[in-house]
N, C-alpha and C. Protein backbone atom coordinates (compact mmCIF):
# COMPACT_ATOMS: atom_id res chain seq x y z
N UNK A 1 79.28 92.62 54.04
CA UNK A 1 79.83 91.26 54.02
C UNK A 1 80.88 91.11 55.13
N UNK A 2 80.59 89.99 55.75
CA UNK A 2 81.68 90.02 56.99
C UNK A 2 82.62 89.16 56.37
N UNK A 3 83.88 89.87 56.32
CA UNK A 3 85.48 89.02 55.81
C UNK A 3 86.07 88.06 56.88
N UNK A 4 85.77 87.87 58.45
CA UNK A 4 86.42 86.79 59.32
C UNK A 4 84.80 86.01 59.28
N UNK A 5 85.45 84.23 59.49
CA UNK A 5 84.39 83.51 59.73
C UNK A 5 84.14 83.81 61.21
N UNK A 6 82.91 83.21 61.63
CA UNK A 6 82.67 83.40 63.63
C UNK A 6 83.94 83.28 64.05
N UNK A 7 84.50 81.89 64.03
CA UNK A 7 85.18 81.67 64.96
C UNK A 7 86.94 82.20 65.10
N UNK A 8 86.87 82.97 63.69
CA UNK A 8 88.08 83.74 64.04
C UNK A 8 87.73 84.67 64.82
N UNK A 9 87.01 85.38 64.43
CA UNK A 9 86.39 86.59 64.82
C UNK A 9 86.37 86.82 66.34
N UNK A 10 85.42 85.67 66.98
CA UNK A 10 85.37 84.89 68.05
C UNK A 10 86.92 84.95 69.05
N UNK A 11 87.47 84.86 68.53
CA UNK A 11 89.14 84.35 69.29
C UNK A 11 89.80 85.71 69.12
N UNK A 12 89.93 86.53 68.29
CA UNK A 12 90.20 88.00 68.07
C UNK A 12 89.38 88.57 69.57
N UNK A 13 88.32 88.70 69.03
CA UNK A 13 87.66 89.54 70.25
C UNK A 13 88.01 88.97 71.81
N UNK A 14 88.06 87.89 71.94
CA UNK A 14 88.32 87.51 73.51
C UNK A 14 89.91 87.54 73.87
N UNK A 15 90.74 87.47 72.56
CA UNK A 15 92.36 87.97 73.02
C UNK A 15 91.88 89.92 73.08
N UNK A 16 91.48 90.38 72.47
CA UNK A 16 91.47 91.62 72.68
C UNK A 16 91.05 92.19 74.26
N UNK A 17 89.96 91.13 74.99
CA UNK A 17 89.79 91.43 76.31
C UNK A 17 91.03 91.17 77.09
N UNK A 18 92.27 90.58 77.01
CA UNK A 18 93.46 90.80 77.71
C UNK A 18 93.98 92.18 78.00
N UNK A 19 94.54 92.15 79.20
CA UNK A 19 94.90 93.39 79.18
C UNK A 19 96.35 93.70 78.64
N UNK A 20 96.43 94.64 77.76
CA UNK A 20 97.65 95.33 77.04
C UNK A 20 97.75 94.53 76.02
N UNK A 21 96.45 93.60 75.34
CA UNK A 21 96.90 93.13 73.72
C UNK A 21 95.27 93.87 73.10
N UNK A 22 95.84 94.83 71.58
CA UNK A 22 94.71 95.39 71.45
C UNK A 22 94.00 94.73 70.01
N UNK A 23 93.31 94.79 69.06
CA UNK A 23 92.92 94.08 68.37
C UNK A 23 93.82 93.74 67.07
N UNK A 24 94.93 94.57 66.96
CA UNK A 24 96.32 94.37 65.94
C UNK A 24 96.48 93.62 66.24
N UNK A 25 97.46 93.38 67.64
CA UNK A 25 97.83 92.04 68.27
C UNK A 25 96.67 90.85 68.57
N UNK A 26 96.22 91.24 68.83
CA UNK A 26 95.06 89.82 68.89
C UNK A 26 94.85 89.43 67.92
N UNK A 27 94.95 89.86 66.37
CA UNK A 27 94.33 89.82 65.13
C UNK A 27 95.91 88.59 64.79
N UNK A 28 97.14 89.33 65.12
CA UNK A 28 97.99 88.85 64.42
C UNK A 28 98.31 87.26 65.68
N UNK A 29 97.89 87.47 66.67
CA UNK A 29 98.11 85.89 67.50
C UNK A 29 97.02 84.66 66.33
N UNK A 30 96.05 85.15 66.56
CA UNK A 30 94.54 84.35 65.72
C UNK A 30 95.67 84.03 64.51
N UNK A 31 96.09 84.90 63.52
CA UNK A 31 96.41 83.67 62.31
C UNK A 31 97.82 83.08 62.34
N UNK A 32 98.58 83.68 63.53
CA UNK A 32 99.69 82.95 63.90
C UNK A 32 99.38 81.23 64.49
N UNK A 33 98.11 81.64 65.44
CA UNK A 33 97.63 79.53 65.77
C UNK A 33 97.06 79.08 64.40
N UNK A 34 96.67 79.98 63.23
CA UNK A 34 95.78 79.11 62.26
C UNK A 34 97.09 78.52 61.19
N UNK A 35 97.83 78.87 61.64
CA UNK A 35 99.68 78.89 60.80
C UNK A 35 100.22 77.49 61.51
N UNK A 36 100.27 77.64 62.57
CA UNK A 36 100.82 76.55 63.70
C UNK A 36 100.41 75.70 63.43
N UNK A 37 101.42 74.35 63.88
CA UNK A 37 101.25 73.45 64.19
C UNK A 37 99.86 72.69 64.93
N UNK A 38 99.54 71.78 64.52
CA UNK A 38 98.09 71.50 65.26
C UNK A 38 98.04 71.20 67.29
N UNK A 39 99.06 70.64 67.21
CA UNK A 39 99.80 69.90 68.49
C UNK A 39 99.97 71.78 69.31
N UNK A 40 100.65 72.75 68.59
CA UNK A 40 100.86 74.32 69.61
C UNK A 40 99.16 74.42 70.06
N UNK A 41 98.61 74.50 68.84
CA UNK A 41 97.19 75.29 69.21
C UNK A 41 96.61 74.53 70.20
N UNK A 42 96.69 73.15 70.28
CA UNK A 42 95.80 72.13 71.07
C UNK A 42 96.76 72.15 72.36
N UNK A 43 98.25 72.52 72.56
CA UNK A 43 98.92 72.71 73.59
C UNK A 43 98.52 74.29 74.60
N UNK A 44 98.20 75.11 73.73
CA UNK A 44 97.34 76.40 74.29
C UNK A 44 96.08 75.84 74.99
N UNK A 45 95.27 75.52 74.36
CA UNK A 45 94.22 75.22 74.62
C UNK A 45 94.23 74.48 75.87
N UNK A 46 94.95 73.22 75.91
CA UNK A 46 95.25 72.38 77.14
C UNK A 46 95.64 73.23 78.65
N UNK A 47 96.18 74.37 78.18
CA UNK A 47 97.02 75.12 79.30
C UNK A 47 95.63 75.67 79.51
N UNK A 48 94.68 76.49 78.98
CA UNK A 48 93.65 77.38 79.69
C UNK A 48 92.50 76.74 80.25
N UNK A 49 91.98 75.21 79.69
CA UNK A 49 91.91 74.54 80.67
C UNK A 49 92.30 74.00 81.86
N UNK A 50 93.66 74.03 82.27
CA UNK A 50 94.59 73.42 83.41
C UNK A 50 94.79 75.01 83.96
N UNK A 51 94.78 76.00 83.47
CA UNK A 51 94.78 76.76 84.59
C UNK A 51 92.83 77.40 85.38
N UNK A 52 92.15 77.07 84.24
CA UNK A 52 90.82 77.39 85.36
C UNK A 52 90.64 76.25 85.85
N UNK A 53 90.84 74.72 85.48
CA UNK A 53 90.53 73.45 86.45
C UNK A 53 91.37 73.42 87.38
N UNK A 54 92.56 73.49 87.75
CA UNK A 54 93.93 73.35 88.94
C UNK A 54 94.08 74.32 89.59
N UNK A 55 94.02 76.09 89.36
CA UNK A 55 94.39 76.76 90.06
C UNK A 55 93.49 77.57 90.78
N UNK A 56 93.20 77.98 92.06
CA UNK A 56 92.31 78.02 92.71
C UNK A 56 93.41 79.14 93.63
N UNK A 57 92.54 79.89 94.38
CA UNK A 57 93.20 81.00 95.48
C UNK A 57 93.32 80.48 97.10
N UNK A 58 94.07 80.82 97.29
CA UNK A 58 93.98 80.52 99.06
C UNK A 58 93.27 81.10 99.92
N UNK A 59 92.36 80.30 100.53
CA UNK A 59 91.51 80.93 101.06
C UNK A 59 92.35 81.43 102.80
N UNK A 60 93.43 81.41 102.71
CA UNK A 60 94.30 82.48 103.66
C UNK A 60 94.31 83.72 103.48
N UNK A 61 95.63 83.57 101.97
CA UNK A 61 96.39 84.64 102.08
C UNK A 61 95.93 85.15 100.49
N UNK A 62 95.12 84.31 99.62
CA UNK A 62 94.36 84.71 98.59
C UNK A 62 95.33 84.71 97.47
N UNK A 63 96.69 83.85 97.65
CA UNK A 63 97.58 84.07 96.42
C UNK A 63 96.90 82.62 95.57
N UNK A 64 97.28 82.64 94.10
CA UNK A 64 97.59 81.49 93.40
C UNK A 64 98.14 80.16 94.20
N UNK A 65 97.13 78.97 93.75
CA UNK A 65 97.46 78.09 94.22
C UNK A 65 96.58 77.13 93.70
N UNK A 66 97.68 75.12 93.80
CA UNK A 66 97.01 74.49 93.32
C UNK A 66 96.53 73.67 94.56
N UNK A 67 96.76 74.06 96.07
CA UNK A 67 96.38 73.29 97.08
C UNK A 67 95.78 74.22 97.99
N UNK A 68 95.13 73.83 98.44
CA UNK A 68 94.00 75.09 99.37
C UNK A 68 94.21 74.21 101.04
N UNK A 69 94.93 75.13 101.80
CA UNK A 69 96.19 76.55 101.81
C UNK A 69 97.57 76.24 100.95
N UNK A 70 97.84 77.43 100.72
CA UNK A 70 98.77 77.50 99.66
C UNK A 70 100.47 76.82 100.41
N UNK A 71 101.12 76.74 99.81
CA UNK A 71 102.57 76.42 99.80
C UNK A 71 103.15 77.23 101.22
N UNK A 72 102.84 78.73 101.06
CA UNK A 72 103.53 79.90 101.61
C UNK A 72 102.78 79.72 102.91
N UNK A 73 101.88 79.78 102.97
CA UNK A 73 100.75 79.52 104.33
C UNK A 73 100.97 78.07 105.09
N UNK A 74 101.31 77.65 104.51
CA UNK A 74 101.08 75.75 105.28
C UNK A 74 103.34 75.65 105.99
N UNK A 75 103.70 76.21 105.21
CA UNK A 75 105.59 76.55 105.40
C UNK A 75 105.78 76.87 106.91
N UNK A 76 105.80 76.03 108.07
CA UNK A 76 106.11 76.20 109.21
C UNK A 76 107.63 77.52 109.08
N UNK A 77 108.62 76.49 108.45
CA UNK A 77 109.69 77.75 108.72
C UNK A 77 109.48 79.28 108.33
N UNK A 78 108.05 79.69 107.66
CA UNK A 78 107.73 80.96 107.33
C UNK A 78 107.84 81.78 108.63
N UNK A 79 108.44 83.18 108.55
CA UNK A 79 108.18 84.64 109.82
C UNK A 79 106.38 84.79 109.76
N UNK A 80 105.87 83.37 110.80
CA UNK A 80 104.21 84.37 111.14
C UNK A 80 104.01 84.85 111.62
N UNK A 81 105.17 85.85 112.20
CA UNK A 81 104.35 87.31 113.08
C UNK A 81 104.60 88.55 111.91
N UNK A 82 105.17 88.26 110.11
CA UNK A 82 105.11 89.45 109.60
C UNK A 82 104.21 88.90 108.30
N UNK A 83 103.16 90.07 107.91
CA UNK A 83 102.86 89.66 106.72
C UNK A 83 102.84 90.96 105.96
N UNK A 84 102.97 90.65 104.70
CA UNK A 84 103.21 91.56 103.59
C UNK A 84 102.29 91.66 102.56
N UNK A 85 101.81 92.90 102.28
CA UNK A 85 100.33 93.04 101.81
C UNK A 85 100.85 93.66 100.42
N UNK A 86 100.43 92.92 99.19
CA UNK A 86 100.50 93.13 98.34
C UNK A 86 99.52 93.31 97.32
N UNK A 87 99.61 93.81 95.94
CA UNK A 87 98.17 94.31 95.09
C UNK A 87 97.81 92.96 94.65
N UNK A 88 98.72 92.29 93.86
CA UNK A 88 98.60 91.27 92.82
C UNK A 88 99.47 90.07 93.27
N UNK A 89 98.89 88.71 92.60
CA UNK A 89 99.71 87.72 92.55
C UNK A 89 101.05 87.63 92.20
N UNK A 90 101.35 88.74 91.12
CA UNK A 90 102.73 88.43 90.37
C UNK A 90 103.75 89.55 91.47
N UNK A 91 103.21 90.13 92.01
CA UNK A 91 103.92 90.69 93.19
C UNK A 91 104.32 89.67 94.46
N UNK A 92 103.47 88.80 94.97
CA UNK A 92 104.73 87.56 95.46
C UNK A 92 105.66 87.06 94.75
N UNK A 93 105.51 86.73 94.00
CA UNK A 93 106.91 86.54 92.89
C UNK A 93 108.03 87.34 92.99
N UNK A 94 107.97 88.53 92.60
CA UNK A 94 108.66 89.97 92.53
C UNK A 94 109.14 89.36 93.48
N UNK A 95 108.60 89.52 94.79
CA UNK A 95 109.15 89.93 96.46
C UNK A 95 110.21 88.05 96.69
N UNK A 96 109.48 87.42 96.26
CA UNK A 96 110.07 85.78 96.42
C UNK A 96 111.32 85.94 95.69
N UNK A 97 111.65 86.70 94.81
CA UNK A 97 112.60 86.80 93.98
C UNK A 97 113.89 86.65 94.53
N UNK A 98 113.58 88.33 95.47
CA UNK A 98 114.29 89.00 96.00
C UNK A 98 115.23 87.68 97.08
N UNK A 99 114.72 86.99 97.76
CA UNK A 99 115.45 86.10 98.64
C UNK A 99 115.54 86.87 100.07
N UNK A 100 115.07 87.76 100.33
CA UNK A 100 114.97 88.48 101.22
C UNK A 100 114.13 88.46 102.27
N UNK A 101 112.77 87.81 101.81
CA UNK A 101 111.73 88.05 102.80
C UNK A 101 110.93 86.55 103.35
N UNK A 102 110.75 86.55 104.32
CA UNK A 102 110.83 85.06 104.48
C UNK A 102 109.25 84.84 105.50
N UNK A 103 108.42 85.99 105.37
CA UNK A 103 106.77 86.07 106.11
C UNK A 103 105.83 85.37 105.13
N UNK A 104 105.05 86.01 105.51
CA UNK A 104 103.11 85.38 105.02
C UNK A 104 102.97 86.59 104.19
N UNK A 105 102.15 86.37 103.42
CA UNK A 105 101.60 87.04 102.70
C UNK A 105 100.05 87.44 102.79
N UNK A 106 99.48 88.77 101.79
CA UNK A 106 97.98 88.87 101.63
C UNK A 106 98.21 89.50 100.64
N UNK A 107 97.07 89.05 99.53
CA UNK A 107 96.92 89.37 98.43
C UNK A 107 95.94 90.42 98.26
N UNK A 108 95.80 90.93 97.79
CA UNK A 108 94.46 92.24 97.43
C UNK A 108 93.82 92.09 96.76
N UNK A 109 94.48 91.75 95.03
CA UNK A 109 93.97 91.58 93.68
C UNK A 109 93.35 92.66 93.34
N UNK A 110 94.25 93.79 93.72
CA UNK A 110 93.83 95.43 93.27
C UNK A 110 94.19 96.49 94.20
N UNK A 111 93.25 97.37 93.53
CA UNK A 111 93.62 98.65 94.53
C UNK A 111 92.45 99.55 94.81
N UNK A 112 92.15 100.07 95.59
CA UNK A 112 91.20 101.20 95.79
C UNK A 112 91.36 102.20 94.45
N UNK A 113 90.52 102.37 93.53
CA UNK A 113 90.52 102.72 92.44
C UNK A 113 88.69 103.38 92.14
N UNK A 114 87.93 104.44 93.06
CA UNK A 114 86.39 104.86 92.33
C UNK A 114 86.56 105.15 91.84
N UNK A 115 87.61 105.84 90.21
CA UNK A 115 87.07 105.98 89.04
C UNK A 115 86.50 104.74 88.43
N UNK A 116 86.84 103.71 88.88
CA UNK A 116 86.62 102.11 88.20
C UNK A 116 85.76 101.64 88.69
N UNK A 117 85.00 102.07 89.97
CA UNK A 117 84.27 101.63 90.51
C UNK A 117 84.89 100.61 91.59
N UNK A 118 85.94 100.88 92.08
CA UNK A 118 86.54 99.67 92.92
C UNK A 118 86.86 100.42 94.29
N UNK A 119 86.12 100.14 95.29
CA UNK A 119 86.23 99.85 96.73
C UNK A 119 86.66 99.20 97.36
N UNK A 120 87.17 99.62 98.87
CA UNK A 120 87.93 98.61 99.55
C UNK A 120 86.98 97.07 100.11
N UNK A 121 85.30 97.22 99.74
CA UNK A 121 85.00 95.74 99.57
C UNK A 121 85.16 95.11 98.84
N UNK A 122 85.38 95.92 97.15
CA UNK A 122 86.21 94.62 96.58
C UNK A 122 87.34 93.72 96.76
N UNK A 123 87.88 94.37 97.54
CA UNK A 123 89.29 93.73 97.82
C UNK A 123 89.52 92.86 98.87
N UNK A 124 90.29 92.32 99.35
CA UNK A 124 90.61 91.48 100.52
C UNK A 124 91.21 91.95 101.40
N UNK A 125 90.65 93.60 101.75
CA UNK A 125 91.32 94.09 102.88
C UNK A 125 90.67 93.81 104.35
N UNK A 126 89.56 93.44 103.95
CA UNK A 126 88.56 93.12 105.53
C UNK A 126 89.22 91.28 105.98
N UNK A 127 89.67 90.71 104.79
CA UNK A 127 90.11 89.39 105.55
C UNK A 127 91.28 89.63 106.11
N UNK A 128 92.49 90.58 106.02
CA UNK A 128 93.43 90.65 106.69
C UNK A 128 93.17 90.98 107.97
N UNK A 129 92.27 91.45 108.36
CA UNK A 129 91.79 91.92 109.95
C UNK A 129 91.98 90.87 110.69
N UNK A 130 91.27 89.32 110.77
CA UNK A 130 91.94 88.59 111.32
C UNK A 130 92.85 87.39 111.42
N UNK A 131 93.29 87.92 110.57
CA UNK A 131 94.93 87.11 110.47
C UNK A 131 95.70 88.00 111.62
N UNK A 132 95.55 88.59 112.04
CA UNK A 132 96.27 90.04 113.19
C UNK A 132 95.99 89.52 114.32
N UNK A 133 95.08 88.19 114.55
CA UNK A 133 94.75 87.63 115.88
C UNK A 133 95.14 86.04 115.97
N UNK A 134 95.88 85.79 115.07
CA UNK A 134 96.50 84.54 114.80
C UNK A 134 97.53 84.13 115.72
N UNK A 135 97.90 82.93 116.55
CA UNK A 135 98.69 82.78 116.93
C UNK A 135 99.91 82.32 116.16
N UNK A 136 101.14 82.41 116.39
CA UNK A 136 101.63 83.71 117.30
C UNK A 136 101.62 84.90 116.52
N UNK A 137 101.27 85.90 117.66
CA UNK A 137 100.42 87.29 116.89
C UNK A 137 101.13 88.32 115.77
N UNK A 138 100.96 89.09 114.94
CA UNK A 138 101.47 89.15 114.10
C UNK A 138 102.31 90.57 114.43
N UNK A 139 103.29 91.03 114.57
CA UNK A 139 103.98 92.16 115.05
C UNK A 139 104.37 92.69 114.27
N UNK A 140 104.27 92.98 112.48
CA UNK A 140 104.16 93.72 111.39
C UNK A 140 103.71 93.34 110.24
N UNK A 141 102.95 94.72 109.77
CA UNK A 141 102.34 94.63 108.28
C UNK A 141 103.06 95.34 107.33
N UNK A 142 103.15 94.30 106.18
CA UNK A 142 104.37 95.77 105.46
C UNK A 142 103.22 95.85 104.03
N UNK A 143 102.91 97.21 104.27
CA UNK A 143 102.18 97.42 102.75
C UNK A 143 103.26 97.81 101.76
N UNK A 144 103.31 96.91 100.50
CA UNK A 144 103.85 96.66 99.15
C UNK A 144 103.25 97.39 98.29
N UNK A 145 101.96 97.55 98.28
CA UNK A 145 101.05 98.31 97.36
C UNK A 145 102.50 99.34 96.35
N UNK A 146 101.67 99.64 95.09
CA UNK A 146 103.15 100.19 93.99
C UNK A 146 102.54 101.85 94.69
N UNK A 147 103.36 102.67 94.11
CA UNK A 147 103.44 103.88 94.48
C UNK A 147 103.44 104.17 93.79
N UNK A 148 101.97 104.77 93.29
CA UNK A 148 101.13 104.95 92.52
C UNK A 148 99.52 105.83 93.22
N UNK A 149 99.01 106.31 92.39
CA UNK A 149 98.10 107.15 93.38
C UNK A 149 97.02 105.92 94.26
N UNK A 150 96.77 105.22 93.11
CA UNK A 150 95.77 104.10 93.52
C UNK A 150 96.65 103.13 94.93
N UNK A 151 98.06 103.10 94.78
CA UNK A 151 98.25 102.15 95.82
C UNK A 151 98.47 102.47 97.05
N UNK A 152 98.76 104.07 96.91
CA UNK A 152 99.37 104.82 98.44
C UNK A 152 97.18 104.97 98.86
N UNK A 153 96.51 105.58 98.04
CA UNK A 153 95.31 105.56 98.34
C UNK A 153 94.97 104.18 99.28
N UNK A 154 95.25 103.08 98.71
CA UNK A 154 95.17 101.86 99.71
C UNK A 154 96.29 101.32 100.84
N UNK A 155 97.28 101.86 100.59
CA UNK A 155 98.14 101.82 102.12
C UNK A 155 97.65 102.81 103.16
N UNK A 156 97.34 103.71 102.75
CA UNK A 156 96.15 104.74 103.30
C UNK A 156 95.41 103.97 104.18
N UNK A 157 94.18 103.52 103.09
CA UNK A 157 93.18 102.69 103.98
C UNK A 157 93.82 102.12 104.77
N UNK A 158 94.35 100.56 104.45
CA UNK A 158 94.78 99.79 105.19
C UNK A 158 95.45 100.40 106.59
N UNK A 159 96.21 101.19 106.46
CA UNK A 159 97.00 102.01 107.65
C UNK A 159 96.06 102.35 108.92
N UNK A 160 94.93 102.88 108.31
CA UNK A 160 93.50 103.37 109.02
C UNK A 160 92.86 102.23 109.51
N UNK A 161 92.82 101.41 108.98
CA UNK A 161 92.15 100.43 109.36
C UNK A 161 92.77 99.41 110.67
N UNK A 162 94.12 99.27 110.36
CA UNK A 162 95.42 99.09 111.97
C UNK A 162 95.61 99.91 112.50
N UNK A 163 95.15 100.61 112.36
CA UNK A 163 95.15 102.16 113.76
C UNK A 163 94.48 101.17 115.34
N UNK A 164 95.12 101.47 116.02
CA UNK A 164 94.86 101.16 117.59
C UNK A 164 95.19 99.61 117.57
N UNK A 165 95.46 99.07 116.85
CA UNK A 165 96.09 97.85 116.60
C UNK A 165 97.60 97.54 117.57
N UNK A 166 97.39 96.67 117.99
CA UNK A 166 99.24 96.36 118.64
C UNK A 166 100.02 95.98 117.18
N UNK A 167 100.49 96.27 116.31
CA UNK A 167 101.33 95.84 115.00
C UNK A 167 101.40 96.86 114.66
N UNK A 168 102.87 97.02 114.11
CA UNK A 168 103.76 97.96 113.65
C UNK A 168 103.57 98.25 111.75
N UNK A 169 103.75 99.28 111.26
CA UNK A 169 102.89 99.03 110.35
C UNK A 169 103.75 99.76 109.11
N UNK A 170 104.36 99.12 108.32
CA UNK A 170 105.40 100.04 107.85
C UNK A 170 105.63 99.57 105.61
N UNK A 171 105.88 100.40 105.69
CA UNK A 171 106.18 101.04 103.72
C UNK A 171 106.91 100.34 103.48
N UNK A 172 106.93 99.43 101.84
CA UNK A 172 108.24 99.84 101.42
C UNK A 172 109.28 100.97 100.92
N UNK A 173 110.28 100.89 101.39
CA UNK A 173 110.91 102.36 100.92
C UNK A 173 110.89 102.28 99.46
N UNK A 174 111.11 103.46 99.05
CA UNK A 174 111.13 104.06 97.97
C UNK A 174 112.06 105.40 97.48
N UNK A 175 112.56 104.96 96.35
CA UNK A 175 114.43 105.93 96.02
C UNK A 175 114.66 105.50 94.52
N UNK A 176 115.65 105.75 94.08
CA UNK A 176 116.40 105.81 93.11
C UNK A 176 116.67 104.59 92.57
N UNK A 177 116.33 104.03 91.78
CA UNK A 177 116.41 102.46 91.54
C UNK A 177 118.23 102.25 91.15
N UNK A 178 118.47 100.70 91.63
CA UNK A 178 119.85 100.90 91.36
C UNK A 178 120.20 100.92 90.12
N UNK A 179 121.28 101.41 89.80
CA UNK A 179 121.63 101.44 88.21
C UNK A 179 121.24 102.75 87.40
N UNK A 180 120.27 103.85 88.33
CA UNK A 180 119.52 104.41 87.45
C UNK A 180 120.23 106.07 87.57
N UNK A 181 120.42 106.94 86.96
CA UNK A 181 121.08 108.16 87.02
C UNK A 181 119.81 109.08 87.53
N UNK A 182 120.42 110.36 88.14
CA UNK A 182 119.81 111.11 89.00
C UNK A 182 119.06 112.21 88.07
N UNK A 183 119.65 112.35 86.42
CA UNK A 183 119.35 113.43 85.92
C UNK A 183 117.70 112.51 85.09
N UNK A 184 117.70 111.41 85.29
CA UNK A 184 116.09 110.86 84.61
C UNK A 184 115.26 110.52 85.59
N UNK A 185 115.81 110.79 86.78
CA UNK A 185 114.38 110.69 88.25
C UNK A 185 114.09 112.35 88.30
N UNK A 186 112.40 111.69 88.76
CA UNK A 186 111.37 112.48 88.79
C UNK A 186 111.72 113.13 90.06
N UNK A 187 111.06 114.49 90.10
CA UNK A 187 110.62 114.98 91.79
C UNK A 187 110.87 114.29 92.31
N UNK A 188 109.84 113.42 92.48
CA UNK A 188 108.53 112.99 93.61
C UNK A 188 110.05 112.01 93.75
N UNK A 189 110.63 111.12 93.19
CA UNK A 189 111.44 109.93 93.32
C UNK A 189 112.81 110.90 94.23
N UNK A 190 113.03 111.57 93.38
CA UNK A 190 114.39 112.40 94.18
C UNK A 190 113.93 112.89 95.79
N UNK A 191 113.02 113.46 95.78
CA UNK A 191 112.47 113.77 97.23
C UNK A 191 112.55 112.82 97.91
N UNK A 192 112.25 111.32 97.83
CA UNK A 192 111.57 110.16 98.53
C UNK A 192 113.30 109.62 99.20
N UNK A 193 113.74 109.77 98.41
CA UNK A 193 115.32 109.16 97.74
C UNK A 193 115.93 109.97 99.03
N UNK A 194 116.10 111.39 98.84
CA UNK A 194 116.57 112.01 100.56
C UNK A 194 116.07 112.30 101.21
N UNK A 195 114.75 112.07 101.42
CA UNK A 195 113.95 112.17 102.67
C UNK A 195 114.14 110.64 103.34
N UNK A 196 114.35 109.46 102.91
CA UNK A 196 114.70 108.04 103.22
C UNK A 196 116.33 107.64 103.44
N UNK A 197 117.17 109.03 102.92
CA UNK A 197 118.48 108.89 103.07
C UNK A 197 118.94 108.01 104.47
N UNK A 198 120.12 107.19 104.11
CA UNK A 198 120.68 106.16 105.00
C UNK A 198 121.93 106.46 105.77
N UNK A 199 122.58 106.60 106.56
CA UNK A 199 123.81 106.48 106.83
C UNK A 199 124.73 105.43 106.54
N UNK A 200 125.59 106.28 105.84
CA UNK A 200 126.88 104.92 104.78
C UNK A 200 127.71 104.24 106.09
N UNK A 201 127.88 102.80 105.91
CA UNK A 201 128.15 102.49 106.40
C UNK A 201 129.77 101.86 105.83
């Protein structure tokens, strides 16, 4: 005897395809909207329509967007001789945060990953090739990718792939996050941390 009707059942299983909600949590969202207000559930609903009808990618720089070219791409006062190559959408954000960086962007929407079956044709590393011939020409790439095996694996590529290139081609650094004590960083972080050491100024 099956105890959920379809269409709970139904809504369980497709929150469970999110990533990092597993069928507990998906189980307990489902009778949290059947609890709600009619106006929340039909306000959900409204949103996942308005984000597959309105939001669309740039066919530039491949970030989120509701105008095709995006905001960041069409921004005359943007730096277009630097762009900054990142995995994911929510990583322009991150970096926009910061107030710091004021280039173009390229999105990936991943990482070089063959246990998953993911290659650098899945990704949008072959459209960055010519954005590098854009006027005025682009005189650095900064790979963002996380540092992580999968993302240095694709700063890798990418690196290989601007080889003999006129553009300068450079990391974000990587160290000791601020705030954070020396006795809960790893190796690999402590190494990075004085091998990148700065002169105090």
């Amino acid at each position: 005897m099956q105890l959920l009707v379809e269409p709970v059942a139904r809504l369980i299983d497709e929150f469970s395809r999110l990533p990092g909600i597993g069928p507990k949590t998906a189980s307990r969202l489902v009778f949290y909207l059947l609890r709600a207000p009619e106006e929340q559930a039909q306000s959900l609903a409204d949103a996942l329509r308005d984000l597959r009808a309105r939001i669309t990618f740039c066919s530039i720089c491949f970030n989120i967007t509701e105008s095709d070219p995006c905001a960041v791409c069409t921004d005359e006062k943007r730096d277009r001789s630097v762009i900054c190559v990142v995995e994911e959408p929510l990583d322009v954000i991150a970096i926009e945060r910061t107030r710091d960086y004021h280039g173009l962007y390229h999105v990936l929407h991943g990482t070089i990953a063959p246990v998953e079956g993911i290659g650098p044709d899945e990704l949008h590393i072959a459209d960055l090739l010519p954005r590098l011939d854009a006027m005025p020409p682009v005189r650095e790439v900064i790979i963002a990718t996380n540092p992580n095996m999968e993302g240095e694996a694709t700063a890798m590529y990418i690196a290989r792939q601007l080889e003999g290139r006129d553009v300068r081609v450079t990391r974000l650094a990587r160290g000791l996050p601020v705030g954070g004590d020396l006795e809960y960083a790893d190796e690999v972080t402590l190494s990075r941390a004085l091998s990148g050491r700065q002169t105090m100024e």
